[in-house]
C-alpha atoms as a PDB file:
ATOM      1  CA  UNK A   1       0.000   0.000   0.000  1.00  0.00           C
ATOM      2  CA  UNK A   2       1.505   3.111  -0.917  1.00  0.00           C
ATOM      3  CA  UNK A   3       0.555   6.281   0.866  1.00  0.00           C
ATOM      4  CA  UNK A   4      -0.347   9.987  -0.754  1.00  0.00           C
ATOM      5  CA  UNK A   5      -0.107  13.467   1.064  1.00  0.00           C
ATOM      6  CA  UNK A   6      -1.071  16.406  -0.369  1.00  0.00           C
ATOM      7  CA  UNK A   7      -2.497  19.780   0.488  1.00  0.00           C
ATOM      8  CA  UNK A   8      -4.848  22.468  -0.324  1.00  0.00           C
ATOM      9  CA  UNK A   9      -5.254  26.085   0.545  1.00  0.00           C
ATOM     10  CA  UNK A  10      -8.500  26.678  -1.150  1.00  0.00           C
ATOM     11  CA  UNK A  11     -11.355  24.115  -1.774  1.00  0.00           C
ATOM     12  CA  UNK A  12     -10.640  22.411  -5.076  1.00  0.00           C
ATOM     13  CA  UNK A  13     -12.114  20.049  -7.086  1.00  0.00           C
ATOM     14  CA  UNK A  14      -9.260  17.197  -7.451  1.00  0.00           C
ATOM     15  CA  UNK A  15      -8.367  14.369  -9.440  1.00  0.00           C
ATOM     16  CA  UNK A  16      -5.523  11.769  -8.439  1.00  0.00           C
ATOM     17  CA  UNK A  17      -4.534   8.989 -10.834  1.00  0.00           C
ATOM     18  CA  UNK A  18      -1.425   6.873 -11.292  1.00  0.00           C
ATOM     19  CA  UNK A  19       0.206   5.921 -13.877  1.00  0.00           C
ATOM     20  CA  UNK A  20       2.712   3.711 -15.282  1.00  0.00           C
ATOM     21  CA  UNK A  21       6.007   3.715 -17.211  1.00  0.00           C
ATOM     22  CA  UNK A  22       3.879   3.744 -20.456  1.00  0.00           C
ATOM     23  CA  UNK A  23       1.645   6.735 -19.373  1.00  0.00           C
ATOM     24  CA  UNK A  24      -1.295   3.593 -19.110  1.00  0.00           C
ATOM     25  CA  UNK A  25      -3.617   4.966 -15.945  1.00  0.00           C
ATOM     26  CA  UNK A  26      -3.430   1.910 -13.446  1.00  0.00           C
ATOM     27  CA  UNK A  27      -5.478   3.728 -10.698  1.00  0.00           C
ATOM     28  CA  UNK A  28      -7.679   6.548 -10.423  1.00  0.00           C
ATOM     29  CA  UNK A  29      -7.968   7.250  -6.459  1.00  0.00           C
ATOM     30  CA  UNK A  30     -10.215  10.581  -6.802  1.00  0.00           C
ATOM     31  CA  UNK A  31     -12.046  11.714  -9.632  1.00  0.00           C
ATOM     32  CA  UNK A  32     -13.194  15.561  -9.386  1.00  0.00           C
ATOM     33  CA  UNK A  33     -13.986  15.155  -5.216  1.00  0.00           C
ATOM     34  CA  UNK A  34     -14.537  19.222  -4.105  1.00  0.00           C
ATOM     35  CA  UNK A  35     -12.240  18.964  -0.837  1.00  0.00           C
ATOM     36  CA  UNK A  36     -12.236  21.605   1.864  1.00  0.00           C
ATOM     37  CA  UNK A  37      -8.609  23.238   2.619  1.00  0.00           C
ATOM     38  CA  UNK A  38      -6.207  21.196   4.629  1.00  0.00           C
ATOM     39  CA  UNK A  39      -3.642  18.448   4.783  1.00  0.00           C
ATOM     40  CA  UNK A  40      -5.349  15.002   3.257  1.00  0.00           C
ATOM     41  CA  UNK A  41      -4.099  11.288   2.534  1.00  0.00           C
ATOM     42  CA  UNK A  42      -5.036   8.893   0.028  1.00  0.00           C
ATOM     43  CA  UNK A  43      -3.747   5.113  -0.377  1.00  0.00           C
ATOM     44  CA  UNK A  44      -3.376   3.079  -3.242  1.00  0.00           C
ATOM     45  CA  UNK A  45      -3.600  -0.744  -2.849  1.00  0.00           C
ATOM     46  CA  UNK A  46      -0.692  -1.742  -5.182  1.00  0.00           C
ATOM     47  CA  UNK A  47      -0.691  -5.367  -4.347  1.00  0.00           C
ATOM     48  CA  UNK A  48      -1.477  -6.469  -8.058  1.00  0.00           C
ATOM     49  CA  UNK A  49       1.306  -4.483  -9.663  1.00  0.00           C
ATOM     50  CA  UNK A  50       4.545  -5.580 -10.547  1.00  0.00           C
ATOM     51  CA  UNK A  51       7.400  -3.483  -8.786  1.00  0.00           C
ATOM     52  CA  UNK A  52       8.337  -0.464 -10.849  1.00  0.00           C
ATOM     53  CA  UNK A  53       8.252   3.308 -11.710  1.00  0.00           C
ATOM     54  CA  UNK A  54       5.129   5.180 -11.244  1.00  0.00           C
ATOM     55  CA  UNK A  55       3.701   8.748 -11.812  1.00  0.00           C
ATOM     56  CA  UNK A  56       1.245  10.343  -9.320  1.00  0.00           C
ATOM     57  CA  UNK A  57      -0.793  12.772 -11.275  1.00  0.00           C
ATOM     58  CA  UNK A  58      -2.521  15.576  -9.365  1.00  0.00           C
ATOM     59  CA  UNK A  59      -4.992  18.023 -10.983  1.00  0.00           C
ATOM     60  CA  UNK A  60      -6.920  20.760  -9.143  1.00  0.00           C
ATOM     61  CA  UNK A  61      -9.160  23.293 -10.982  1.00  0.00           C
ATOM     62  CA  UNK A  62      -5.802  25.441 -11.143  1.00  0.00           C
ATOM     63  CA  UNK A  63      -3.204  23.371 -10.771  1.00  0.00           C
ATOM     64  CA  UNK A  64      -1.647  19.885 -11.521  1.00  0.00           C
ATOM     65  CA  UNK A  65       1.695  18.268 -10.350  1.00  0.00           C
ATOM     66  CA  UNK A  66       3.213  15.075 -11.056  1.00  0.00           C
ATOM     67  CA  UNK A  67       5.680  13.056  -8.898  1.00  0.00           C
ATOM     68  CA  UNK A  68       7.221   9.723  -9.957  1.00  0.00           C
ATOM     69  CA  UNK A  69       7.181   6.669  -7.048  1.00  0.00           C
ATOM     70  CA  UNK A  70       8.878   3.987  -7.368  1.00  0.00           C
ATOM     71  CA  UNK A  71       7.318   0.594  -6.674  1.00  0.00           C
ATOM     72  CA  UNK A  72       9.464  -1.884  -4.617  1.00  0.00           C
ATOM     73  CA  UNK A  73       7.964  -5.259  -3.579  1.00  0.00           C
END
């Protein structure tokens, strides 16, 4: 299980989605959730993936940030 912080100062609609090597989405963990301001996490159950480099996608109404994870079983 991998575990995802991130933070808002204003309420946001948000997406989060990972992604793999091939830019193939493997996981969508919010899809356009309106969430308050604050400190939030999110977990992804990666028990059925195969060890490896991933890319976090996350996309606000006025922003979006990617950070790469890498996968270690």
């Amino acid at each position: 299980e991998v575990n995802i912080s991130y933070t808002l100062n204003r309420p946001e609609n948000i997406n989060i989605s990972i992604y793999d090597i091939q830019g193939r989405e493997v996981a969508t963990l919010l899809s356009n959730k309106l969430v308050s301001p604050g400190s939030y996490q999110s977990s992804w159950d990666a028990k059925s993936m195969p060890s490896g480099l991933y890319f976090i996608r996350y996309t606000t109404t006025s922003d979006s940030k990617s950070q790469k994870i890498l996968l270690i079983k």
